[in-house]
Protein backbone atom coordinates (compact mmCIF):
# COMPACT_ATOMS: atom_id res chain seq x y z
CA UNK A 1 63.49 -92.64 -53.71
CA UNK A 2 61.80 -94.39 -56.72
CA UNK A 3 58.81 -93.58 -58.95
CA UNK A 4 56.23 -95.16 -56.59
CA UNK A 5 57.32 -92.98 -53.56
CA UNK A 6 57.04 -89.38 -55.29
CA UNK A 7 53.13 -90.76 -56.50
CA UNK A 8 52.79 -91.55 -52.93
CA UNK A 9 54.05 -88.29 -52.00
CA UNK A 10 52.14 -86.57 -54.44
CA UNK A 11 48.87 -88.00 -52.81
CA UNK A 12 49.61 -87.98 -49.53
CA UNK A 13 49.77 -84.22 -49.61
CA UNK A 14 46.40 -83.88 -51.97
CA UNK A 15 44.98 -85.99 -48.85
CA UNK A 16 46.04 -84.00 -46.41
CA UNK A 17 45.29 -81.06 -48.01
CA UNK A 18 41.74 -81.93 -48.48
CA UNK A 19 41.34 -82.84 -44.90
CA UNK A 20 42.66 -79.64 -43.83
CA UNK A 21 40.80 -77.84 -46.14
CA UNK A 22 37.64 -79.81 -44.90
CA UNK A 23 38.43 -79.37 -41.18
CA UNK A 24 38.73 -74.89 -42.54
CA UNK A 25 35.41 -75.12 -43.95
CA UNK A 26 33.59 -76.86 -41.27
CA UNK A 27 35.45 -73.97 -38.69
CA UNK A 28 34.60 -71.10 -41.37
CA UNK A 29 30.79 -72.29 -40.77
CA UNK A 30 30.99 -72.47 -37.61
CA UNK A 31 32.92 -69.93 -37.24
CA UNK A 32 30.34 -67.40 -38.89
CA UNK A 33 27.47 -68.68 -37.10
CA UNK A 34 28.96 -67.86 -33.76
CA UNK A 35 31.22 -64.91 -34.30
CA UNK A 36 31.04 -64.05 -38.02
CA UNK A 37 34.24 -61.61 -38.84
CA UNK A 38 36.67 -63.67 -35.91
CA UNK A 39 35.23 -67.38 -37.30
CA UNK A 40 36.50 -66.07 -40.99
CA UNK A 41 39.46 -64.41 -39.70
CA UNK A 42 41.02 -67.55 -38.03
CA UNK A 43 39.83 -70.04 -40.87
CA UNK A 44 41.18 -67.97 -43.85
CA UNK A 45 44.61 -69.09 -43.14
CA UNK A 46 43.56 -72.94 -42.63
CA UNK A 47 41.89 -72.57 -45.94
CA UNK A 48 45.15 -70.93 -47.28
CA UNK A 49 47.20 -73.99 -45.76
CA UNK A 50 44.91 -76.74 -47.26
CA UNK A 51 45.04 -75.12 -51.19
CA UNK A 52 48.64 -74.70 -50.71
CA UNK A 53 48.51 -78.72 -49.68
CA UNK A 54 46.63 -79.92 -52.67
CA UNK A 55 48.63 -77.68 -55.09
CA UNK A 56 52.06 -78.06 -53.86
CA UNK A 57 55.25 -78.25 -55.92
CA UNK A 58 56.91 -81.54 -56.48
CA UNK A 59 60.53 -81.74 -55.08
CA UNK A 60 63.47 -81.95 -57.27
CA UNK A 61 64.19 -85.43 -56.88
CA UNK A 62 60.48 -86.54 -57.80
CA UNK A 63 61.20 -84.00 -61.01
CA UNK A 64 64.35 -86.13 -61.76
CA UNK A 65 62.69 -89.26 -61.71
CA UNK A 66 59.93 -88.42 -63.47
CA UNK A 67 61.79 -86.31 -66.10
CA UNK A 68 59.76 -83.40 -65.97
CA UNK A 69 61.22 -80.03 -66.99
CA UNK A 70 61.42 -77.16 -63.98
């Protein structure tokens, strides 16, 4: 693993973070629209997912290589 794959990692996951957290949003609308408290109740955790997506740790090997502290 080199410098250019933990970057790639790194936005990979935002990506599919924001798509998941796009795909959460569009089911929360929907959701409330047809069934208010059950629409919210299954997209909270999809919206959970996504944010933990975009904010996610790096591993320990991208830390190495990039010489940040823990």
């Amino acid at each position: 693993m080199n410098r250019d794959d933990c970057v790639k990692e790194k936005i990979s996951s935002r990506t599919i973070g924001f798509i998941i957290l796009g795909f959460s949003l569009l089911l929360a609308f929907t959701g409330s629209l047809l069934l208010p408290i059950f629409g919210l109740f299954f997209a909270l955790p999809i919206v959970i997912l996504g944010f933990f997506f975009i904010f996610a740790p790096e591993s320990k090997v991208c830390r190495l290589i990039l010489r940040r502290p823990a």
